[in-house]
N, C-alpha and C. Protein backbone atom coordinates (compact mmCIF):
# COMPACT_ATOMS: atom_id res chain seq x y z
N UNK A 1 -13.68 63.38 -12.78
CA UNK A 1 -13.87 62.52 -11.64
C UNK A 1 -13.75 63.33 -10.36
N UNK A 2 -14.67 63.10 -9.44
CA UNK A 2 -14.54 63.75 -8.43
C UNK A 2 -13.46 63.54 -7.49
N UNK A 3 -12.47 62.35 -7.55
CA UNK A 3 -11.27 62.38 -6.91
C UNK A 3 -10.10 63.28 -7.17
N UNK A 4 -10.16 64.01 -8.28
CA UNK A 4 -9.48 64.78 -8.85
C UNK A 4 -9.77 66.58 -7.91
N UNK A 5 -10.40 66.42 -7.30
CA UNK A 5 -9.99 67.64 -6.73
C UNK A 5 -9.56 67.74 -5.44
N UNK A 6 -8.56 68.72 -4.53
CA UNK A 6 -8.37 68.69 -3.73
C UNK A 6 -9.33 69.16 -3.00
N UNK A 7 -9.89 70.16 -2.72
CA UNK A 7 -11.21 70.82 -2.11
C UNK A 7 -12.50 70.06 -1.75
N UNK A 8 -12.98 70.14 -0.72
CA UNK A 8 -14.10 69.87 -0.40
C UNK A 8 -15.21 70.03 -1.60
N UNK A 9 -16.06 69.57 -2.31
CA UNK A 9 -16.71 70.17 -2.89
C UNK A 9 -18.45 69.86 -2.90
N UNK A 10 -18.71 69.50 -1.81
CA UNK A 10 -20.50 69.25 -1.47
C UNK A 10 -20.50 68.05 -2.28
N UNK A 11 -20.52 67.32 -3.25
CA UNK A 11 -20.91 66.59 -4.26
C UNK A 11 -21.36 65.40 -3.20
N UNK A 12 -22.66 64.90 -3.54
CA UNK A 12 -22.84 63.52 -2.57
C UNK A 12 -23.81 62.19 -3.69
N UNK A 13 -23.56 61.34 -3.10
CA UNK A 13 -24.45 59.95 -3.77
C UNK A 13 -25.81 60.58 -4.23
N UNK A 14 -26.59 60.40 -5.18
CA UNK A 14 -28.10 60.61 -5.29
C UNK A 14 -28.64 58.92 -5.14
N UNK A 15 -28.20 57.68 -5.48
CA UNK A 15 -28.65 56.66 -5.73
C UNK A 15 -27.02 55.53 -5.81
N UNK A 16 -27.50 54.30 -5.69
CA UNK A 16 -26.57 53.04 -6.57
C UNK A 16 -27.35 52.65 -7.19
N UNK A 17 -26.13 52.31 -9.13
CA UNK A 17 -26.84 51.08 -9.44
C UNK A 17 -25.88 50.56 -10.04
N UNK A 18 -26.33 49.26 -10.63
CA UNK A 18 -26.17 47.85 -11.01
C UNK A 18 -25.79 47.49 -9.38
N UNK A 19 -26.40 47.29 -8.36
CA UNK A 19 -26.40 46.97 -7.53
C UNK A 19 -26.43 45.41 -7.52
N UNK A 20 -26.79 44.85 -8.47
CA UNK A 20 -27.23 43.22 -8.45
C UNK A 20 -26.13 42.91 -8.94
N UNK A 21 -24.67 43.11 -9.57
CA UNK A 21 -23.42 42.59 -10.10
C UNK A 21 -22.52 42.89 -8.71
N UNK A 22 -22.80 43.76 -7.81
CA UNK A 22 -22.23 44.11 -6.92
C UNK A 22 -21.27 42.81 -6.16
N UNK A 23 -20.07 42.26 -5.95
CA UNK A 23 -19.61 41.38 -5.16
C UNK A 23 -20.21 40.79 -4.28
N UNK A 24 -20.50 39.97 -3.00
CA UNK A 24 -21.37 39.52 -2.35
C UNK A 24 -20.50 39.61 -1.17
N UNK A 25 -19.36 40.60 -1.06
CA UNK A 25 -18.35 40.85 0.05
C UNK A 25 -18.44 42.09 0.23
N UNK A 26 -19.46 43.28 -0.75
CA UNK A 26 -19.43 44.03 -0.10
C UNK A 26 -20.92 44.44 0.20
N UNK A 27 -20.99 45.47 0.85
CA UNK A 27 -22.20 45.71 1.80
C UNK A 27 -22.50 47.18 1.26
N UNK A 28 -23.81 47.97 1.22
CA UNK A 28 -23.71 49.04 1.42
C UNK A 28 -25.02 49.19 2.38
N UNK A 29 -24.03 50.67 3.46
CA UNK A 29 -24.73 50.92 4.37
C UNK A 29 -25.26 52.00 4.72
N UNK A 30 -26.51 52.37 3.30
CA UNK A 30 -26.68 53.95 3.40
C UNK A 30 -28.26 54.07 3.24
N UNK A 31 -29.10 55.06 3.15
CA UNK A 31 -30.38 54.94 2.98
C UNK A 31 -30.32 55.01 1.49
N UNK A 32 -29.64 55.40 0.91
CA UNK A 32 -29.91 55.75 -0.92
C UNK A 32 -30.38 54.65 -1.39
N UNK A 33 -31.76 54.90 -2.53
CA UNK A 33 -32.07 53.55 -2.94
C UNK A 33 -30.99 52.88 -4.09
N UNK A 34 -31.12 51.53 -4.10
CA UNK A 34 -30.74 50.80 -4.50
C UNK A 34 -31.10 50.25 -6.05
N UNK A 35 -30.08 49.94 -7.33
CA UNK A 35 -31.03 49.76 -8.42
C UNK A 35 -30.34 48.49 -8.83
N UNK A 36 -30.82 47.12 -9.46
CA UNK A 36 -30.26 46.15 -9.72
C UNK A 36 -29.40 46.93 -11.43
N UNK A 37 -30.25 47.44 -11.91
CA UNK A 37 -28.94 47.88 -12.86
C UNK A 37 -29.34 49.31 -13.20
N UNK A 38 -29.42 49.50 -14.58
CA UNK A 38 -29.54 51.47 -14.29
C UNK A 38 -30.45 51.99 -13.40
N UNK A 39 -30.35 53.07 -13.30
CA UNK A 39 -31.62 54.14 -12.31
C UNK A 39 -32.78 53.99 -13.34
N UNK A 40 -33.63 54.23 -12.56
CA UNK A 40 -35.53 54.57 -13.03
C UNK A 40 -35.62 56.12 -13.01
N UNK A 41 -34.73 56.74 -12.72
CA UNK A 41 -34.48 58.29 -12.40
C UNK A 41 -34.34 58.91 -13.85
């Protein structure tokens, strides 16, 4: 897991998904596309 390190380490989002189970309290506010459940990737 990437919380497990102390160091900076570049690692960033490529995508979300199961975006469609997502709570309806939270928001995301990023350009990465969006997938209602796995990636098409």
């Amino acid at each position: 897991m990437a919380g497990l390190f102390d160091q900076p380490t570049g690692i960033a989002g490529g995508y979300h998904i199961y975006c469609a189970d997502k709570g309806d309290y939270y928001t995301i506010n990023d350009d990465l596309p969006q997938y209602p459940a796995s990636s098409t990737v």
